[in-house]
Protein backbone atom coordinates (compact mmCIF):
# COMPACT_ATOMS: atom_id res chain seq x y z
CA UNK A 1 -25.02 -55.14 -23.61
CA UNK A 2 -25.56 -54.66 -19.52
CA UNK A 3 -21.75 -54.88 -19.54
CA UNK A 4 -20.74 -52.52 -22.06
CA UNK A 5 -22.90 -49.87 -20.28
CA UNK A 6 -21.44 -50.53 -17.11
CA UNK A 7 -17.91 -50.10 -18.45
CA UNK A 8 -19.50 -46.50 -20.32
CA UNK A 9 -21.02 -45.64 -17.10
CA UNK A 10 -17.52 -46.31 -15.05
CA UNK A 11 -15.55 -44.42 -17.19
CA UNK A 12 -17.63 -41.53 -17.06
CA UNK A 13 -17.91 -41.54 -13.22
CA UNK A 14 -14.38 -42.02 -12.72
CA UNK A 15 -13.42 -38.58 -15.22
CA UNK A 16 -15.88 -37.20 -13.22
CA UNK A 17 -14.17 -37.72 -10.27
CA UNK A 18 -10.92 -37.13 -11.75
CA UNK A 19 -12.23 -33.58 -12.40
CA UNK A 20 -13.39 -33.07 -9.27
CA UNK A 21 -9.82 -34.23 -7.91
CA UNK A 22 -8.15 -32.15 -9.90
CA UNK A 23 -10.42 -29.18 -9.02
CA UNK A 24 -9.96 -29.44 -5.20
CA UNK A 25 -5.92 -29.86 -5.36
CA UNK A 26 -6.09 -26.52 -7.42
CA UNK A 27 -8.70 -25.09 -5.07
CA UNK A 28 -6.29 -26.45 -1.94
CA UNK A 29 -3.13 -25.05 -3.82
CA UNK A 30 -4.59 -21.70 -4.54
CA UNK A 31 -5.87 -21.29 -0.35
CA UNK A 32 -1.88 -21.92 0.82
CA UNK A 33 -0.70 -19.76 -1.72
CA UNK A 34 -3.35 -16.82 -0.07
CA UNK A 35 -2.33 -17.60 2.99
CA UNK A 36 1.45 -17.48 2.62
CA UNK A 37 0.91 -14.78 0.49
CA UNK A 38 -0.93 -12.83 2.99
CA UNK A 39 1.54 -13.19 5.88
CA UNK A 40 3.92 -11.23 3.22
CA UNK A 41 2.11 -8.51 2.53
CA UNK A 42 1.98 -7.75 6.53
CA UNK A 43 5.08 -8.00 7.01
CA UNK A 44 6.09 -5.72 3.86
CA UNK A 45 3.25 -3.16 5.16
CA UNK A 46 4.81 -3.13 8.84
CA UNK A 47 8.18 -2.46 7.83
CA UNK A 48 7.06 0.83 5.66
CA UNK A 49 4.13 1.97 7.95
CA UNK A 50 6.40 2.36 10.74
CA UNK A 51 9.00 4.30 9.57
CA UNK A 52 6.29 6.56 8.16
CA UNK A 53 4.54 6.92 11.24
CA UNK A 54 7.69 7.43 13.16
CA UNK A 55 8.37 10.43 10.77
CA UNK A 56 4.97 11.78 10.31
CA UNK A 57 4.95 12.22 14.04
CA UNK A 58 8.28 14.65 14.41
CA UNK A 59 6.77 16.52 11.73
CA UNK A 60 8.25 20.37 12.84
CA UNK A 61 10.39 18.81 15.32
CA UNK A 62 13.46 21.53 15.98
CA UNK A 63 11.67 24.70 14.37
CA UNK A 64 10.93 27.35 16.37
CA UNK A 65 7.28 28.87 16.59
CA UNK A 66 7.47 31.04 13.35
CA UNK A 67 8.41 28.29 11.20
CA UNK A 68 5.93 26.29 9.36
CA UNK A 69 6.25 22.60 9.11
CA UNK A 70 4.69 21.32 5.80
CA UNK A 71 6.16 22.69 2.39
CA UNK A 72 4.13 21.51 0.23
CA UNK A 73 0.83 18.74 0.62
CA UNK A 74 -0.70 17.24 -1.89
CA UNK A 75 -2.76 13.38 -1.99
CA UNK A 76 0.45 11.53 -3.17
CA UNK A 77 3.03 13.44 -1.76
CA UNK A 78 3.90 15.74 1.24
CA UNK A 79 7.60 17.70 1.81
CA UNK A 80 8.01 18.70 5.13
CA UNK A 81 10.53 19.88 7.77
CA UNK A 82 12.32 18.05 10.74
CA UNK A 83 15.24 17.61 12.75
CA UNK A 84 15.90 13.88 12.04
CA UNK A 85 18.90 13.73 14.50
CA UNK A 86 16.90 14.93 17.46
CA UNK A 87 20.20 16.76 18.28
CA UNK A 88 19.35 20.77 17.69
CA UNK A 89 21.35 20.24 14.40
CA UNK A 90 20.19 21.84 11.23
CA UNK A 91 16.50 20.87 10.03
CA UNK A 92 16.06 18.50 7.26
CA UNK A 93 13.41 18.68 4.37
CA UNK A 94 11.79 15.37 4.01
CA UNK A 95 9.91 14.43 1.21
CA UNK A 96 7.30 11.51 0.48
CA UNK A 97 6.06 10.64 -3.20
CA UNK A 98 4.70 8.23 -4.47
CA UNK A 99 5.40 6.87 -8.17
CA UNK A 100 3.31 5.80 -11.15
CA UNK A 101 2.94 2.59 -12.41
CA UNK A 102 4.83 2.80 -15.16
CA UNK A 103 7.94 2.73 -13.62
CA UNK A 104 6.96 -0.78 -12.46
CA UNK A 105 6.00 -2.41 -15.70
CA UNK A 106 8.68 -5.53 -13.96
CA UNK A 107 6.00 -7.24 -11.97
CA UNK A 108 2.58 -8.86 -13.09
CA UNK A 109 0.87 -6.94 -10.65
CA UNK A 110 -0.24 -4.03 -12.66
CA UNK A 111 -1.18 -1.54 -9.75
CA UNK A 112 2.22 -1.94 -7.83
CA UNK A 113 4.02 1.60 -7.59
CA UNK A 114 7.32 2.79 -5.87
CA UNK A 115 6.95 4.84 -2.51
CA UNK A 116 9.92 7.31 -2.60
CA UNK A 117 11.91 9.24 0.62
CA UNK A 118 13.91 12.08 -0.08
CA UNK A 119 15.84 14.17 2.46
CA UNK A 120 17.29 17.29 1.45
CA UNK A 121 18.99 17.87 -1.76
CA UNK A 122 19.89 13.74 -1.66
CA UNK A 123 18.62 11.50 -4.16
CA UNK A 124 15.27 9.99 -3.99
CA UNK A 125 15.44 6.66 -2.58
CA UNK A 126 12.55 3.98 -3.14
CA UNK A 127 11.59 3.01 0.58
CA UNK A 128 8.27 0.59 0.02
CA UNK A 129 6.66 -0.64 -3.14
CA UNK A 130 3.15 -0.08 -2.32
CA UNK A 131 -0.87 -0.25 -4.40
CA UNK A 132 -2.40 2.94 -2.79
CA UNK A 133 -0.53 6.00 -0.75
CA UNK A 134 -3.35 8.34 0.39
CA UNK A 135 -2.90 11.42 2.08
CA UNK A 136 -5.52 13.17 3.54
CA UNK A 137 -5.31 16.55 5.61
CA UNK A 138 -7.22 18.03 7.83
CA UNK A 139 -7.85 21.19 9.83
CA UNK A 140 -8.44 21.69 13.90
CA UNK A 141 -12.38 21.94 13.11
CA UNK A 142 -12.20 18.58 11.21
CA UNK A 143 -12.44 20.56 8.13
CA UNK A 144 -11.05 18.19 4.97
CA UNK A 145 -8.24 20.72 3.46
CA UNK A 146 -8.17 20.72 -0.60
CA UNK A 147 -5.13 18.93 -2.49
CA UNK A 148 -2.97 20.39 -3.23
CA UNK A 149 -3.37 22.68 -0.28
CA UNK A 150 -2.95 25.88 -1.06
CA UNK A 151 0.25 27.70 0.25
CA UNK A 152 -1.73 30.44 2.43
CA UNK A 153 -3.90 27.10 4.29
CA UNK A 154 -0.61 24.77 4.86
CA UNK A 155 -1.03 26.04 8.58
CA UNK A 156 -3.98 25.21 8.80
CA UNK A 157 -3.13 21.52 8.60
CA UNK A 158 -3.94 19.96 12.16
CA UNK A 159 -3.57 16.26 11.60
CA UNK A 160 -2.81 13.64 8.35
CA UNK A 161 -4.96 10.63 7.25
CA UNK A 162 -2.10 8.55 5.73
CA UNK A 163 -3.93 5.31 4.24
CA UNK A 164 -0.99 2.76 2.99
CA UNK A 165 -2.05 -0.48 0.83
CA UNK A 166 0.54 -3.38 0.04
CA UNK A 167 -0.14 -6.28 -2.25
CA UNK A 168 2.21 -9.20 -3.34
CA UNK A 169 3.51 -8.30 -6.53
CA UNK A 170 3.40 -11.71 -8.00
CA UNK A 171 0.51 -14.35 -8.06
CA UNK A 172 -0.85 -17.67 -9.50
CA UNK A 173 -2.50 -16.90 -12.60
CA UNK A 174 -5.58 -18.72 -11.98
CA UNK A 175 -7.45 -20.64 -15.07
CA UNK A 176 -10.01 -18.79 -17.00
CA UNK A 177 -13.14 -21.18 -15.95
CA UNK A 178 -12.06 -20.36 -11.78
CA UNK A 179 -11.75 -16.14 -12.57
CA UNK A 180 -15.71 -14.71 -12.05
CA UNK A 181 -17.06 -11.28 -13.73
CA UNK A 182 -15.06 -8.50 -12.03
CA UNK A 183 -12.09 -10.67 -10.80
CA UNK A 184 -8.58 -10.42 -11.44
CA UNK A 185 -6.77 -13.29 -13.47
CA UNK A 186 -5.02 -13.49 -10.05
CA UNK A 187 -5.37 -14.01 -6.58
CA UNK A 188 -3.33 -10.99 -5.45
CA UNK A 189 -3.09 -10.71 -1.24
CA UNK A 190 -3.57 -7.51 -0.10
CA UNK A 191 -2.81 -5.55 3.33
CA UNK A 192 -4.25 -2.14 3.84
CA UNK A 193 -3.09 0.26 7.06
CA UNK A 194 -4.92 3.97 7.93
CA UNK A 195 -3.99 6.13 10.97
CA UNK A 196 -6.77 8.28 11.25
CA UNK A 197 -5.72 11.92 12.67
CA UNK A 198 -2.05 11.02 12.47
CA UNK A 199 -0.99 14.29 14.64
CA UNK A 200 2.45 15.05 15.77
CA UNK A 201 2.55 17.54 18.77
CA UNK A 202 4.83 20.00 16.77
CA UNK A 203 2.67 19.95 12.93
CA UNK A 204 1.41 23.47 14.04
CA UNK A 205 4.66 24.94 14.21
């Protein structure tokens, strides 16, 4: 009788540990997976954050004094004007949108959402795929501006809060019994940039 307990008693220790095996190879798997994931986002968020602070900065770039530099400002998208060829050419309208995420219904991750450049009358090209795109404008006296901002206070805009988030568009689903109250079904890695006061020297123009 002694025996046949023992044998019970090893079975259920050894599915026990079986379990727990299993558990920390998921657990282990999952962690790399974060990682790797995580040194993709950054590099994805580098490669759009620094064209659009290299843009944002030669905002009014080649206007003269009378001209004003941002057409039109709103929390998802701003148009404004710039010499991109630095040469004393013609000025180019740039525009910066961001899209819904409808038009991303592709990937698992349900908050991923084209960022979109336009120059001029050219088609709208899709520059960054991107989870937040915050704009956020501000006045000399540190006053917040309204969005949109009305036509008569676009002048008034001093400096640009531009806040940028990139996550990995696909994940490991993780099982049910791992996801806790509030979680996603997935451990998506996430990379978030903000230049505060983004300012270029010729925005006032």
């Amino acid at each position: 009788m002694s025996a046949f307990i023992d044998v019970i008693m090893s079975m259920i220790f050894g599915s026990t540990m079986f379990l727990i095996v299993l558990g920390a190879n998921d657990i282990a798997s999952e962690t790399q997976t974060v990682y790797s994931n995580d040194m993709l986002v950054q590099e994805i968020l580098t490669g759009t954050v620094q064209m659009l602070e290299g843009e944002f900065r030669n905002m009014g770039y080649g206007l003269t004094q009378l001209q004003s530099s941002v057409l039109y400002a709103d929390s998802g998208r701003v148009t404004f004007l710039s010499d991109l060829g630095r040469d004393g050419g013609s000025v180019d309208t740039i525009t910066y949108a961001v899209g819904d995420t409808t038009q991303m219904l592709d990937t698992p991750n349900e908050m991923d959402r084209f960022l979109f450049r336009r120059v001029n009358n050219e088609p709208a090209l899709r520059v960054g795929v991107v989870t937040v795109f915050r704009l956020t404008y501000f006045a000399q006296t540190g006053e917040v501006l309204p969005t949109p901002v009305p036509a008569d206070r676009r002048s008034e805009i001093y400096s640009i809060e531009v806040t940028v988030e990139v996550q990995n568009p696909y994940a490991p689903y993780r099982p049910q019994e791992m996801v806790q109250t509030g979680e996603r079904n997935a451990p998506y890695s996430s990379s978030l940039w903000q230049q505060t006061r983004l300012a270029s020297q010729n925005l006032r123009r």
